[in-house]
PDB file of N, CA and C in Angstrom:
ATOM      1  N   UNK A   1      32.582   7.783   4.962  1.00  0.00           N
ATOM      2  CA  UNK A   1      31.374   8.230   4.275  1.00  0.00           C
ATOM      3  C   UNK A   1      30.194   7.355   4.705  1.00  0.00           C
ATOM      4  N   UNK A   2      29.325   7.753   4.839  1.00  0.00           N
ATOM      5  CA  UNK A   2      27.655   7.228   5.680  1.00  0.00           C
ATOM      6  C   UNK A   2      27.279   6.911   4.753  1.00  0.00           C
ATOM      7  N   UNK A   3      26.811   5.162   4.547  1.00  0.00           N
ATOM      8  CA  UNK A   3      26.358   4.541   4.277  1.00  0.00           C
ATOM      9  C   UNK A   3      24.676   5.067   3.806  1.00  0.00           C
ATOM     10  N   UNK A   4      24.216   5.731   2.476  1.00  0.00           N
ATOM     11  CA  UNK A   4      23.270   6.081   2.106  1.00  0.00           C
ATOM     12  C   UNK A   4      21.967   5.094   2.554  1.00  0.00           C
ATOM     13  N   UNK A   5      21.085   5.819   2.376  1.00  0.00           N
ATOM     14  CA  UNK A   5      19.415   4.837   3.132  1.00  0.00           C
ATOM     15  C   UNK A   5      18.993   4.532   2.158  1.00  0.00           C
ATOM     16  N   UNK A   6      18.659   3.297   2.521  1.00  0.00           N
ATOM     17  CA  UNK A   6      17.610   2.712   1.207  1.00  0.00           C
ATOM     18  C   UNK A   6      15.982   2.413   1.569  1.00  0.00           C
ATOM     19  N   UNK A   7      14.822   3.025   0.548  1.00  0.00           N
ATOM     20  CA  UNK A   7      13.400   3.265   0.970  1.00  0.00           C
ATOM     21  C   UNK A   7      13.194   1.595   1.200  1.00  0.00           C
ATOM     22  N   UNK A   8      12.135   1.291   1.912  1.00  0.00           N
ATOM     23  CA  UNK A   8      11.546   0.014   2.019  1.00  0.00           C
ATOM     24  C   UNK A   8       9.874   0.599   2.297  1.00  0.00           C
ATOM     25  N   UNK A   9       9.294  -0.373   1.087  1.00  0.00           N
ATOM     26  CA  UNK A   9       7.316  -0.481   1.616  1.00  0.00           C
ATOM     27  C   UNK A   9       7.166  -1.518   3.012  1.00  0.00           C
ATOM     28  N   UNK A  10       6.814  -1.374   3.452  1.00  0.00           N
ATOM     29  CA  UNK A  10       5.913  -1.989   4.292  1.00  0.00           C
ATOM     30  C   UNK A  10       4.761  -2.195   4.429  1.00  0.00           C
ATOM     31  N   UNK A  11       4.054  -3.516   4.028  1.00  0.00           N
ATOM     32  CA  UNK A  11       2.806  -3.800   4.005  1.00  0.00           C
ATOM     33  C   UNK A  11       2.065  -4.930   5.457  1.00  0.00           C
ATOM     34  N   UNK A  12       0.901  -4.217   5.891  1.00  0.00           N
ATOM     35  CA  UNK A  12       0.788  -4.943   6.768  1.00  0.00           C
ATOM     36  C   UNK A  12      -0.465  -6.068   6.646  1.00  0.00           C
ATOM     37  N   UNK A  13      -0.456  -6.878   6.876  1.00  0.00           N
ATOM     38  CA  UNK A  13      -1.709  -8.368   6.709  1.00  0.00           C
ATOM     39  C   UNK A  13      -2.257  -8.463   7.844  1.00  0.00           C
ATOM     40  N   UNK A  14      -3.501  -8.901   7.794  1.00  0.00           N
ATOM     41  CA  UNK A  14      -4.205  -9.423   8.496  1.00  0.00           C
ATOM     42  C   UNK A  14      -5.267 -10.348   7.885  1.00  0.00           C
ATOM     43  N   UNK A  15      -5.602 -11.509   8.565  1.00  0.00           N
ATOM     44  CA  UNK A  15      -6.234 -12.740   8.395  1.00  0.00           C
ATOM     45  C   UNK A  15      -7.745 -12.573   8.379  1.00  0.00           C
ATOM     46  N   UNK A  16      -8.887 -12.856   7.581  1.00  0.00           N
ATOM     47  CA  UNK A  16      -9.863 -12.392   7.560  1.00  0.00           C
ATOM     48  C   UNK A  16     -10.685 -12.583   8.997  1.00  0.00           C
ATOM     49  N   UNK A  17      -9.605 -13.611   9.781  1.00  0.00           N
ATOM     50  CA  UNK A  17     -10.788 -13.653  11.289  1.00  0.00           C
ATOM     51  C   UNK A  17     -10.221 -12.714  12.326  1.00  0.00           C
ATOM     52  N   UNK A  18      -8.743 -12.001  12.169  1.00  0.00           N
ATOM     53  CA  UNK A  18      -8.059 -11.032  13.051  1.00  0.00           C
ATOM     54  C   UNK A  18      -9.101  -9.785  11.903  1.00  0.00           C
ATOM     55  N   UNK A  19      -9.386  -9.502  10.894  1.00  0.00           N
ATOM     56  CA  UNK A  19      -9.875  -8.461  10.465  1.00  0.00           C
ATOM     57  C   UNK A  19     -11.560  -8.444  11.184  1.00  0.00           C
ATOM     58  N   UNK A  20     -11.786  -9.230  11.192  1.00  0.00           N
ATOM     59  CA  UNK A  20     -13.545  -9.549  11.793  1.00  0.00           C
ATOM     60  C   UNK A  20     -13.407  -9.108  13.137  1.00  0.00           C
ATOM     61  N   UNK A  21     -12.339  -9.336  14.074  1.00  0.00           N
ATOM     62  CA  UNK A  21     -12.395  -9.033  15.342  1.00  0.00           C
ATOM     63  C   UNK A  21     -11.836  -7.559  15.538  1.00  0.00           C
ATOM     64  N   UNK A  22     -10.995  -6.974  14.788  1.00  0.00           N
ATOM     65  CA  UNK A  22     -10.294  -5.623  14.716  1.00  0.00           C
ATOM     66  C   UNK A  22     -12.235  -4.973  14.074  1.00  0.00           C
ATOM     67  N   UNK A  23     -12.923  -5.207  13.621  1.00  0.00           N
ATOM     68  CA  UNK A  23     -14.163  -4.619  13.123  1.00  0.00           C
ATOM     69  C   UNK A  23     -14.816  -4.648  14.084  1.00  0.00           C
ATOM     70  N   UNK A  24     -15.263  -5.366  14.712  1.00  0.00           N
ATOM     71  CA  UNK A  24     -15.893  -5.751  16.332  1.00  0.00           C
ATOM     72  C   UNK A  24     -15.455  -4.764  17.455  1.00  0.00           C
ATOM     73  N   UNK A  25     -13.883  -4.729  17.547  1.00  0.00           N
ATOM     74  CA  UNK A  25     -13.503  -4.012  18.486  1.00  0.00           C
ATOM     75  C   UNK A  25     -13.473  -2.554  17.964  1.00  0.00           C
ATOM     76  N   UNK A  26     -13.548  -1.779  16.954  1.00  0.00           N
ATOM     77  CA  UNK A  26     -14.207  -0.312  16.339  1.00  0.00           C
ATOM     78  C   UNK A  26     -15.556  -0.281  17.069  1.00  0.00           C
ATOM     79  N   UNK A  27     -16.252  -1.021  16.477  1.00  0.00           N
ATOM     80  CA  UNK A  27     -17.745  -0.996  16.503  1.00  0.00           C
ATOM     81  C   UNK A  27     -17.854  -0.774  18.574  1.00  0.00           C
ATOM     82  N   UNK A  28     -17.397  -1.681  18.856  1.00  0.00           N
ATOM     83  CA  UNK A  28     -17.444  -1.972  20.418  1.00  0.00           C
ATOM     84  C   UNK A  28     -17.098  -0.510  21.271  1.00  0.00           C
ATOM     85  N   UNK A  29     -16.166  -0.281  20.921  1.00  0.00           N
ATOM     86  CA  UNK A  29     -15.393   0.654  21.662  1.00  0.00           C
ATOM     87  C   UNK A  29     -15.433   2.311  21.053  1.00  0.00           C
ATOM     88  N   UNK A  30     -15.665   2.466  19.800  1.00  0.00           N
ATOM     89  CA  UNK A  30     -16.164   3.953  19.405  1.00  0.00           C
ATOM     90  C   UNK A  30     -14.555   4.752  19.344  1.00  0.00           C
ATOM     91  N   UNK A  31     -14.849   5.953  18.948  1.00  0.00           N
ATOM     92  CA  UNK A  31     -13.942   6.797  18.706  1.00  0.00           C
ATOM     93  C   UNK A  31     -12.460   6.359  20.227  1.00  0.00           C
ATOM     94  N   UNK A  32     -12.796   6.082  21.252  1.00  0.00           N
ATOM     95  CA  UNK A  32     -12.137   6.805  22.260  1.00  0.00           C
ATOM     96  C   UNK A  32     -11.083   5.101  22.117  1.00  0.00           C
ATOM     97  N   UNK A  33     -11.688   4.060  21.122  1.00  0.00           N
ATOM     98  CA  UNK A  33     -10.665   2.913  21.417  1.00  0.00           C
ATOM     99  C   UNK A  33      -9.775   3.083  20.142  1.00  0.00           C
ATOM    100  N   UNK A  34     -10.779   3.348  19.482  1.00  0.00           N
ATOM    101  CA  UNK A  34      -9.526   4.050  18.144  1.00  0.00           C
ATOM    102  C   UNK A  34      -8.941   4.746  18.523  1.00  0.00           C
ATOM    103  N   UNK A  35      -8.765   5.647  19.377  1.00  0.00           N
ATOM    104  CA  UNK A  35      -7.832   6.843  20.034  1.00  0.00           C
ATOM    105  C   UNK A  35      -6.419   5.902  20.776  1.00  0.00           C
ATOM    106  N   UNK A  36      -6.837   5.310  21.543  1.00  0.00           N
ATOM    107  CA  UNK A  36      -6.264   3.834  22.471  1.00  0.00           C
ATOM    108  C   UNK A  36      -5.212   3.488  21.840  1.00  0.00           C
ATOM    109  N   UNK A  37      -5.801   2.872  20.505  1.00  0.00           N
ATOM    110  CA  UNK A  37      -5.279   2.146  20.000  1.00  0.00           C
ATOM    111  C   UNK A  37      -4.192   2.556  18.827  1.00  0.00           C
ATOM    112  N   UNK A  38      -4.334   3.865  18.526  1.00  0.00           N
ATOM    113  CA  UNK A  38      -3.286   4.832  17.979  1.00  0.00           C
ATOM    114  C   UNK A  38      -1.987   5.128  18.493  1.00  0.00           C
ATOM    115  N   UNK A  39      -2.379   5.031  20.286  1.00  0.00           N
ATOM    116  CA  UNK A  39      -1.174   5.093  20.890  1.00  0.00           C
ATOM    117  C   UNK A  39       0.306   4.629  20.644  1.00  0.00           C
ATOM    118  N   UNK A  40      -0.082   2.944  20.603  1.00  0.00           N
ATOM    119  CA  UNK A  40       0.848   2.513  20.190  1.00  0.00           C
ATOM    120  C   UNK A  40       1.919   2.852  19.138  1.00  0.00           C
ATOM    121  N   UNK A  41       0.843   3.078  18.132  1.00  0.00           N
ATOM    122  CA  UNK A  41       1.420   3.195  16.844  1.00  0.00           C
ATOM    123  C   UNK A  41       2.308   4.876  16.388  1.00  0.00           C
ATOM    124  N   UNK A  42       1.716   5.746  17.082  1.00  0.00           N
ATOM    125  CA  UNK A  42       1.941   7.009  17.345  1.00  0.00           C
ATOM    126  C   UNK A  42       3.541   7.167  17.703  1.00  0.00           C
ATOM    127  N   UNK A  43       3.576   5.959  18.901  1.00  0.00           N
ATOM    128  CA  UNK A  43       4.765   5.891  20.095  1.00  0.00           C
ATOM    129  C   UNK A  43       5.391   4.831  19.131  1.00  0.00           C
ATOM    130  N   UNK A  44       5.773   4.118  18.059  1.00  0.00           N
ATOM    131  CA  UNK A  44       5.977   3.353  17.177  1.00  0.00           C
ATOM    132  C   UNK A  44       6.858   4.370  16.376  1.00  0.00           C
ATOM    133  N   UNK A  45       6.231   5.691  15.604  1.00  0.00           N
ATOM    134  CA  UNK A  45       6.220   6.085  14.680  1.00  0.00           C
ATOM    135  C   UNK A  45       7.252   7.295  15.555  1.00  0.00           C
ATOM    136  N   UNK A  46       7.033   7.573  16.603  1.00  0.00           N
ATOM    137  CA  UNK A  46       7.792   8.315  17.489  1.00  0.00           C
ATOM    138  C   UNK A  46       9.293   7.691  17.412  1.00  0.00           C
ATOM    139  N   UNK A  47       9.551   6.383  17.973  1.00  0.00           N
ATOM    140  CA  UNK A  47      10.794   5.589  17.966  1.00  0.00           C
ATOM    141  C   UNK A  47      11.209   5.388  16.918  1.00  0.00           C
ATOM    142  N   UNK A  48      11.032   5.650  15.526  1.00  0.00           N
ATOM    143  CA  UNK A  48      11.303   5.961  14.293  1.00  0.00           C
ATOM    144  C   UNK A  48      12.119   6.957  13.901  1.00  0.00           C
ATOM    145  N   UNK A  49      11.676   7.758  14.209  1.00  0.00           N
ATOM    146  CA  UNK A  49      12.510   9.122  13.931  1.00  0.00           C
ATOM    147  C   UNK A  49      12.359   9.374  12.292  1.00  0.00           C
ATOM    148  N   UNK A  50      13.304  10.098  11.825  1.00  0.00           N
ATOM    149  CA  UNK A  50      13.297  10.116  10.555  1.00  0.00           C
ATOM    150  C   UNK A  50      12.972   9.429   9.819  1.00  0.00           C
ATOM    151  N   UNK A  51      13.565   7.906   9.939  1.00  0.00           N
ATOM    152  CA  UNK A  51      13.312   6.819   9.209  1.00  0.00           C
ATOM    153  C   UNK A  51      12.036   6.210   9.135  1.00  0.00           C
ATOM    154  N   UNK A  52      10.904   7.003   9.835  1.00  0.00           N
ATOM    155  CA  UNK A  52       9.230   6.635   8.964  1.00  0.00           C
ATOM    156  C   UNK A  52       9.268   8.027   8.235  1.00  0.00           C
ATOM    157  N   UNK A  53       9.382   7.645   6.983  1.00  0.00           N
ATOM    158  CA  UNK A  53       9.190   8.228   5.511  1.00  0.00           C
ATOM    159  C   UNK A  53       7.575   8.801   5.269  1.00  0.00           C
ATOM    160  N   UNK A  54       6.964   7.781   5.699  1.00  0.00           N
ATOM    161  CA  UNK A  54       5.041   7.976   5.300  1.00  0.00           C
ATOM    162  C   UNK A  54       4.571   6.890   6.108  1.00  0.00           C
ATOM    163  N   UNK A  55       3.943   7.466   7.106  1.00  0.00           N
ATOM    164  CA  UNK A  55       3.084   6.637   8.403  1.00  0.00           C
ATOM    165  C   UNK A  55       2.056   5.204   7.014  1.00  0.00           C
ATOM    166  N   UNK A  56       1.738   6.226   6.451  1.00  0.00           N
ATOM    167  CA  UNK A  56       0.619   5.374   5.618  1.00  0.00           C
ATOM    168  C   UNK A  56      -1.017   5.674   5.635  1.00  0.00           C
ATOM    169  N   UNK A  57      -1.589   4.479   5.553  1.00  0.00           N
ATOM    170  CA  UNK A  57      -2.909   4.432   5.991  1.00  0.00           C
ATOM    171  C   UNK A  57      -3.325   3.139   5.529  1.00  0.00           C
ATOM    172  N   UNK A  58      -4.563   2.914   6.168  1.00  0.00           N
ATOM    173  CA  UNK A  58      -5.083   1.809   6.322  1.00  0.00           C
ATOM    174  C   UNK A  58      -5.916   1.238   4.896  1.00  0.00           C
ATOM    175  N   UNK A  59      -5.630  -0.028   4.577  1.00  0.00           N
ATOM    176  CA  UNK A  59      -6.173  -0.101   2.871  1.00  0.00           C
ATOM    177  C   UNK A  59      -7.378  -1.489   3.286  1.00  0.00           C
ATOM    178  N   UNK A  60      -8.358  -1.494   2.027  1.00  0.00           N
ATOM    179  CA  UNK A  60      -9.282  -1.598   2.414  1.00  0.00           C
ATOM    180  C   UNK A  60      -9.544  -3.166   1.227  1.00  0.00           C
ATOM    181  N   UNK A  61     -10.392  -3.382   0.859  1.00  0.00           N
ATOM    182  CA  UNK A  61     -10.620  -4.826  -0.471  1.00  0.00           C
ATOM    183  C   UNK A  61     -10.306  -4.355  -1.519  1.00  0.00           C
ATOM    184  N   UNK A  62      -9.100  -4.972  -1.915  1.00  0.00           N
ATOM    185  CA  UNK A  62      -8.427  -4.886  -3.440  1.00  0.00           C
ATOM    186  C   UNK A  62      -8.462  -5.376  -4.154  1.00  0.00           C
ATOM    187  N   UNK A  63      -8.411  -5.649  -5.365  1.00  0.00           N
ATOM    188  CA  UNK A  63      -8.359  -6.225  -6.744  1.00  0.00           C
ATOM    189  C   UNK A  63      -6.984  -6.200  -7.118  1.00  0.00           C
ATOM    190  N   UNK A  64      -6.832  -8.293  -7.414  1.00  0.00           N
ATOM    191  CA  UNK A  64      -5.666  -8.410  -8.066  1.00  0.00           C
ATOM    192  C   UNK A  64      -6.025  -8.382  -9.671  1.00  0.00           C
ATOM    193  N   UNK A  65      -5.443  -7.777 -10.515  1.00  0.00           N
ATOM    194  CA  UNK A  65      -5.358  -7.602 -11.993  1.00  0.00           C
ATOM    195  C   UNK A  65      -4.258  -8.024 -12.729  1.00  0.00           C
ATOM    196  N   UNK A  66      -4.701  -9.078 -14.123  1.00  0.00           N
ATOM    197  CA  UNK A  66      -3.387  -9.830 -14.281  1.00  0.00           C
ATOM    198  C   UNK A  66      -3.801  -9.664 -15.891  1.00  0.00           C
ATOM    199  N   UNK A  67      -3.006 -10.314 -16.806  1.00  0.00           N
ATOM    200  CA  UNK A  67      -3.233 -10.853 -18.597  1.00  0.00           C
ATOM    201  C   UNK A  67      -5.092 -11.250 -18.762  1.00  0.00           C
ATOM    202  N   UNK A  68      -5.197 -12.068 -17.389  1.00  0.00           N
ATOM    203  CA  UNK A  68      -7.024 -13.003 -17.603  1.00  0.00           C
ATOM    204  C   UNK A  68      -7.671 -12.155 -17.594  1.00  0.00           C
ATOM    205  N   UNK A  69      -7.735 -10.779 -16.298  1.00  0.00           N
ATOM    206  CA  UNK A  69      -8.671 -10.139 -15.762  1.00  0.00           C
ATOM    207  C   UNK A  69      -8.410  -9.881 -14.826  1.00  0.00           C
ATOM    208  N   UNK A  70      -9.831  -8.969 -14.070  1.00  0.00           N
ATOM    209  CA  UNK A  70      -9.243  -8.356 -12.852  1.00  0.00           C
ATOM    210  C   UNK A  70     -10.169  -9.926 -11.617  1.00  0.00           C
ATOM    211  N   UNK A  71     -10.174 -10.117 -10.373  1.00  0.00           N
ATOM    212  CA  UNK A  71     -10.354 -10.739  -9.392  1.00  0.00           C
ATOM    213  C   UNK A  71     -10.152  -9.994  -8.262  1.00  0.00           C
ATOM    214  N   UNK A  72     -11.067 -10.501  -6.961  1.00  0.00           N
ATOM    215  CA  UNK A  72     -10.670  -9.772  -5.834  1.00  0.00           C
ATOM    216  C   UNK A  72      -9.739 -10.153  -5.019  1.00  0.00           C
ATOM    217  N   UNK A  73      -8.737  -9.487  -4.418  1.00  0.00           N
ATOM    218  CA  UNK A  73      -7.215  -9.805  -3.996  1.00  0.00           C
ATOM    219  C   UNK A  73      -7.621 -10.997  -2.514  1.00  0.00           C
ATOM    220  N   UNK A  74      -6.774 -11.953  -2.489  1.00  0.00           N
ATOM    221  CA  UNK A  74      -6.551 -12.746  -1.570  1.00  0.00           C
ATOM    222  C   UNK A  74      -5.549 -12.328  -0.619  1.00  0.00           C
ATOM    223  N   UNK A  75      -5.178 -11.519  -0.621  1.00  0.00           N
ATOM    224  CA  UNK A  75      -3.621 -11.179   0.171  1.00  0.00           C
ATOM    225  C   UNK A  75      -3.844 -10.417   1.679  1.00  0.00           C
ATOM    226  N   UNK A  76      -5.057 -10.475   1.515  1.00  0.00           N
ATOM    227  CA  UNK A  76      -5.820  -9.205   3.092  1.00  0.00           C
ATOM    228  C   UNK A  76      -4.586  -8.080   3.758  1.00  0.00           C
ATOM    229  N   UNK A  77      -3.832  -7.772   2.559  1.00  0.00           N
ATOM    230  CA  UNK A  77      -3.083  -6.667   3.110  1.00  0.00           C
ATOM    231  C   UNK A  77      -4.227  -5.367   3.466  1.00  0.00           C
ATOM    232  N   UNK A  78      -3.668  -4.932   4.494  1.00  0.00           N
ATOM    233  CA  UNK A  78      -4.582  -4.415   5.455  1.00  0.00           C
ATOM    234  C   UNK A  78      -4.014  -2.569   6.031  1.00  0.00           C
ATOM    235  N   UNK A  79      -3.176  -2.536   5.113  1.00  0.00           N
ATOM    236  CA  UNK A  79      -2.309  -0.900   5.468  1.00  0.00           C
ATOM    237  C   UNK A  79      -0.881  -0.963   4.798  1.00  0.00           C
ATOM    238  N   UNK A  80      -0.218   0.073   4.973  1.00  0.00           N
ATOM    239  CA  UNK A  80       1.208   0.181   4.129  1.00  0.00           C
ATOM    240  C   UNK A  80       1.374   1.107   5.160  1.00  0.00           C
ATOM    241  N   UNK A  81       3.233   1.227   5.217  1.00  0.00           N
ATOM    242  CA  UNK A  81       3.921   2.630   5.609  1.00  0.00           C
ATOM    243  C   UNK A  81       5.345   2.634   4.967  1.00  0.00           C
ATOM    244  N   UNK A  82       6.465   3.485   4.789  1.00  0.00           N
ATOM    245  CA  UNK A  82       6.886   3.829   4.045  1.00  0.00           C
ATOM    246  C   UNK A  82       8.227   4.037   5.166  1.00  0.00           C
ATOM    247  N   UNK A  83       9.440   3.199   5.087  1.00  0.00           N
ATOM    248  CA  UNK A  83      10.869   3.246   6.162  1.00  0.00           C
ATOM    249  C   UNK A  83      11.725   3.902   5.446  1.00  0.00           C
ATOM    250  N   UNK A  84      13.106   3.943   6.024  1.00  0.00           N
ATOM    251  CA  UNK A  84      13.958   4.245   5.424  1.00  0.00           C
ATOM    252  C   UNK A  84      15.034   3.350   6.260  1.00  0.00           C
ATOM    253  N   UNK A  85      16.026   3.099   5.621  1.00  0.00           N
ATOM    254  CA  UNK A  85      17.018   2.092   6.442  1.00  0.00           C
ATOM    255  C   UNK A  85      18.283   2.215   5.599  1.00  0.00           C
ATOM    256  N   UNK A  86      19.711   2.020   6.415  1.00  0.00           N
ATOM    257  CA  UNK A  86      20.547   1.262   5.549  1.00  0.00           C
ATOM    258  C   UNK A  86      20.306   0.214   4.909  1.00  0.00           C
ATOM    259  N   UNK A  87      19.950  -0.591   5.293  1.00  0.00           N
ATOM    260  CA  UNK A  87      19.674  -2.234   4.726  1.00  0.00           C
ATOM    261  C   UNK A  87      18.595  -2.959   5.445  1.00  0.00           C
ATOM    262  N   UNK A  88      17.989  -4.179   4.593  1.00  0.00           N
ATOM    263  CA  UNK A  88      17.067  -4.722   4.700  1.00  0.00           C
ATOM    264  C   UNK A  88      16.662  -5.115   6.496  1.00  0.00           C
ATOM    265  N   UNK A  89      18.152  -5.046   6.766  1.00  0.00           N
ATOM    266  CA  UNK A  89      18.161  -5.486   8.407  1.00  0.00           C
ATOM    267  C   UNK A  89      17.775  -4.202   9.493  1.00  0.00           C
ATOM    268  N   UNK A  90      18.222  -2.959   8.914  1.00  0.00           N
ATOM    269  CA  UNK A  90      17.623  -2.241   9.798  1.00  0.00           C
ATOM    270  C   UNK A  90      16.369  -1.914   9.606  1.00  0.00           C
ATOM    271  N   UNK A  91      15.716  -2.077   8.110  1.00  0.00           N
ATOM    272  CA  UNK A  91      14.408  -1.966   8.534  1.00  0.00           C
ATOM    273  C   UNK A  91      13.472  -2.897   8.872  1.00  0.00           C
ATOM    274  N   UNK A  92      14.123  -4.229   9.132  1.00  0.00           N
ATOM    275  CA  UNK A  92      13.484  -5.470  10.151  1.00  0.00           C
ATOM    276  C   UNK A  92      13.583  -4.543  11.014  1.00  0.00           C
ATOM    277  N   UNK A  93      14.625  -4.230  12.243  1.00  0.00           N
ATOM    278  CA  UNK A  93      14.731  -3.146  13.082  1.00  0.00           C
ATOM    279  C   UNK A  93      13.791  -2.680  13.729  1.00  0.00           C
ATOM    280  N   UNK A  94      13.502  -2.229  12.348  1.00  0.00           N
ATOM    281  CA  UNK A  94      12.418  -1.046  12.946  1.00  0.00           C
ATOM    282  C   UNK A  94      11.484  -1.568  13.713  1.00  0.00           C
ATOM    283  N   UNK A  95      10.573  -2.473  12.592  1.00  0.00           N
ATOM    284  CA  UNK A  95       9.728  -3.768  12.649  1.00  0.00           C
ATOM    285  C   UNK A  95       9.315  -4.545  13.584  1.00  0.00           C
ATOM    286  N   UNK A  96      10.498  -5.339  14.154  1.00  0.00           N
ATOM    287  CA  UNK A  96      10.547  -6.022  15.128  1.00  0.00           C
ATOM    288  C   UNK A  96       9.352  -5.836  16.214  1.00  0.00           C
ATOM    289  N   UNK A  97       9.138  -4.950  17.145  1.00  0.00           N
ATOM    290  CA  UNK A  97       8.441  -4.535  17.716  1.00  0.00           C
ATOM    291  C   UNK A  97       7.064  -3.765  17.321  1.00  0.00           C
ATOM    292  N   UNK A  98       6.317  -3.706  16.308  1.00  0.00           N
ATOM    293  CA  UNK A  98       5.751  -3.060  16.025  1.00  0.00           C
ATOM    294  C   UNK A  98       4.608  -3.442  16.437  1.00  0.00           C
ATOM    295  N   UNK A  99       3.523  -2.674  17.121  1.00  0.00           N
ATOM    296  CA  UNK A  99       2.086  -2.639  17.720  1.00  0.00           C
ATOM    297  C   UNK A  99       1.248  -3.703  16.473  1.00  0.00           C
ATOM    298  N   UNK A 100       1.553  -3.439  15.091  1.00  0.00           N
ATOM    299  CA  UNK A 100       0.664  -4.211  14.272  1.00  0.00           C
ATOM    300  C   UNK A 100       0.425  -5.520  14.827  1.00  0.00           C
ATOM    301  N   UNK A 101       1.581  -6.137  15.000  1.00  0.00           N
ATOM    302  CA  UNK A 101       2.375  -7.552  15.565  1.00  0.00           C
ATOM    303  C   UNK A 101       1.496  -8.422  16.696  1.00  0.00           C
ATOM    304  N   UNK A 102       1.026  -7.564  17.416  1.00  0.00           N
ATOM    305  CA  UNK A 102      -0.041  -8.051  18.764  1.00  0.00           C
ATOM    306  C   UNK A 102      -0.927  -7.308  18.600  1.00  0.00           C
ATOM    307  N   UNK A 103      -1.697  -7.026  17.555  1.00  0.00           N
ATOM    308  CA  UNK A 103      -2.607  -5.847  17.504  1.00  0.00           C
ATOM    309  C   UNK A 103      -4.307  -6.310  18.106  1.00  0.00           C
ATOM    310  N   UNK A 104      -4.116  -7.139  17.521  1.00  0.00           N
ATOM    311  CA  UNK A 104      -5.502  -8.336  17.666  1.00  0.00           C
ATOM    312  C   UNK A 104      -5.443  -9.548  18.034  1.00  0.00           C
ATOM    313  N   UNK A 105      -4.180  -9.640  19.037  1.00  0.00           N
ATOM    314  CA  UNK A 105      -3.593 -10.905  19.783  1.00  0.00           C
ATOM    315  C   UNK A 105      -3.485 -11.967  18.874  1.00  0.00           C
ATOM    316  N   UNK A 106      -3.761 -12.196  17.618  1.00  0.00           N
ATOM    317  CA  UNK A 106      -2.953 -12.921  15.963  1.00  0.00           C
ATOM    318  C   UNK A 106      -3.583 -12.707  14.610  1.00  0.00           C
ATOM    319  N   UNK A 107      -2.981 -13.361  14.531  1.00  0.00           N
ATOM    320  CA  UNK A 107      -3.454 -13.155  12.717  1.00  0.00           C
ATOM    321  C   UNK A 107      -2.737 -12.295  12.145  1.00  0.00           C
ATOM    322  N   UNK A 108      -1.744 -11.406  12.479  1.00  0.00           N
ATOM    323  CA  UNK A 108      -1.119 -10.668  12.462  1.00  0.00           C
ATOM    324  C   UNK A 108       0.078 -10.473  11.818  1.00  0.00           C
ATOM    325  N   UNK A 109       0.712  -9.950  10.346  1.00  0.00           N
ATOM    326  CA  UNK A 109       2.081  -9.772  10.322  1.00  0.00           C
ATOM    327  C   UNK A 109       2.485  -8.797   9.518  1.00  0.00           C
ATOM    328  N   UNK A 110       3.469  -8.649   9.044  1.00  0.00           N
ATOM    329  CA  UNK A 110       4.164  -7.277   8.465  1.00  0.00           C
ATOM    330  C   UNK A 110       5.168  -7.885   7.605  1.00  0.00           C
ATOM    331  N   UNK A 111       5.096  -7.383   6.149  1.00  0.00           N
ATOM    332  CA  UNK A 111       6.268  -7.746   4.995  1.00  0.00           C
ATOM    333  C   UNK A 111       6.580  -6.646   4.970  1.00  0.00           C
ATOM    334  N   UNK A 112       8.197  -6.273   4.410  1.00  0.00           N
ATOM    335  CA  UNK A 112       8.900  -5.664   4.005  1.00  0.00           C
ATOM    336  C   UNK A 112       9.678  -5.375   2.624  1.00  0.00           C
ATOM    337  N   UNK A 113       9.330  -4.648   1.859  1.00  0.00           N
ATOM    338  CA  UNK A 113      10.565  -4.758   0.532  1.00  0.00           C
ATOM    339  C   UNK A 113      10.960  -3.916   0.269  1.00  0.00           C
ATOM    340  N   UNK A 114      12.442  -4.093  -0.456  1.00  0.00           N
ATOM    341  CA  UNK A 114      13.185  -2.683  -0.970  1.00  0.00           C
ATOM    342  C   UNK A 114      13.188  -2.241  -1.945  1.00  0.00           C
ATOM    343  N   UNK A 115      12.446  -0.831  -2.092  1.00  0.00           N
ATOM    344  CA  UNK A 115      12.201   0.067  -2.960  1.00  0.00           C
ATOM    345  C   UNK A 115      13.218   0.437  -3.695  1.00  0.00           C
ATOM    346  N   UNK A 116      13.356  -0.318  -5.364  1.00  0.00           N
ATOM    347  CA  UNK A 116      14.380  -0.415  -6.211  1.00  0.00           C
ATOM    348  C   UNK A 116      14.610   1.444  -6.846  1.00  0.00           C
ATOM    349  N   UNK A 117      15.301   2.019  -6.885  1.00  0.00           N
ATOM    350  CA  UNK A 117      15.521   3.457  -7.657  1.00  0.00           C
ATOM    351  C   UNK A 117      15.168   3.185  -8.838  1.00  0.00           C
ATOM    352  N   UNK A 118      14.949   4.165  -9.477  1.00  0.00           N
ATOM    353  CA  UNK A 118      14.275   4.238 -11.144  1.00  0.00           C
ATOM    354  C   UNK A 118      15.390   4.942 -11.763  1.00  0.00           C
TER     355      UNK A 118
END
């Protein structure tokens, strides 16, 4: 019997000086480097197969909200997408290689967690 899949979020970070230069290089390069630069991720999401659940999209300045109040988030998560895996290791897997990773030559990384059932 096949080992059922378990969902994992994926959130991706970036450092406010890899976000300053990923803004630079939009601005610089126009529609046709955003096109470019989709590639990767396209051909990412391609080598996935089934197991990208929800590509995602790109998230923008958040607010952390707690008991005190609300504040603006420190965490510069910077996008989400949505895996599927046997276990925590295959959706490193996936991961491993992912365009986010060298996107802006650093500042760069990708967390993973497993999406508990309700």
């Amino acid at each position: 019997m096949a080992k059922p899949m378990k969902k994992y979020l994926v959130l991706y970070h970036m450092t406010a000086a890899a976000q300053r230069k990923a803004e630079r290089m939009r601005k610089q390069g126009g529609k046709a480097a955003m096109e470019e630069g989709m590639k990767a991720w396209m051909a990412w999401a391609e080598s996935c197969g089934d197991q990208l659940v929800e590509m995602g999209a790109p998230l923008a300045k958040g607010s952390k909200i707690d008991a005190s109040g609300v504040s603006d988030s420190k965490r510069n998560v910077s996008g989400f997408s949505v895996v599927q895996a046997k276990s925590i290791g295959g959706a490193r897997k996936l991961l491993k290689k992912h365009p986010h990773l060298s996107w802006v030559d650093s500042g760069c990384s990708i967390e993973v967690h497993e999406m508990q059932p309700m």
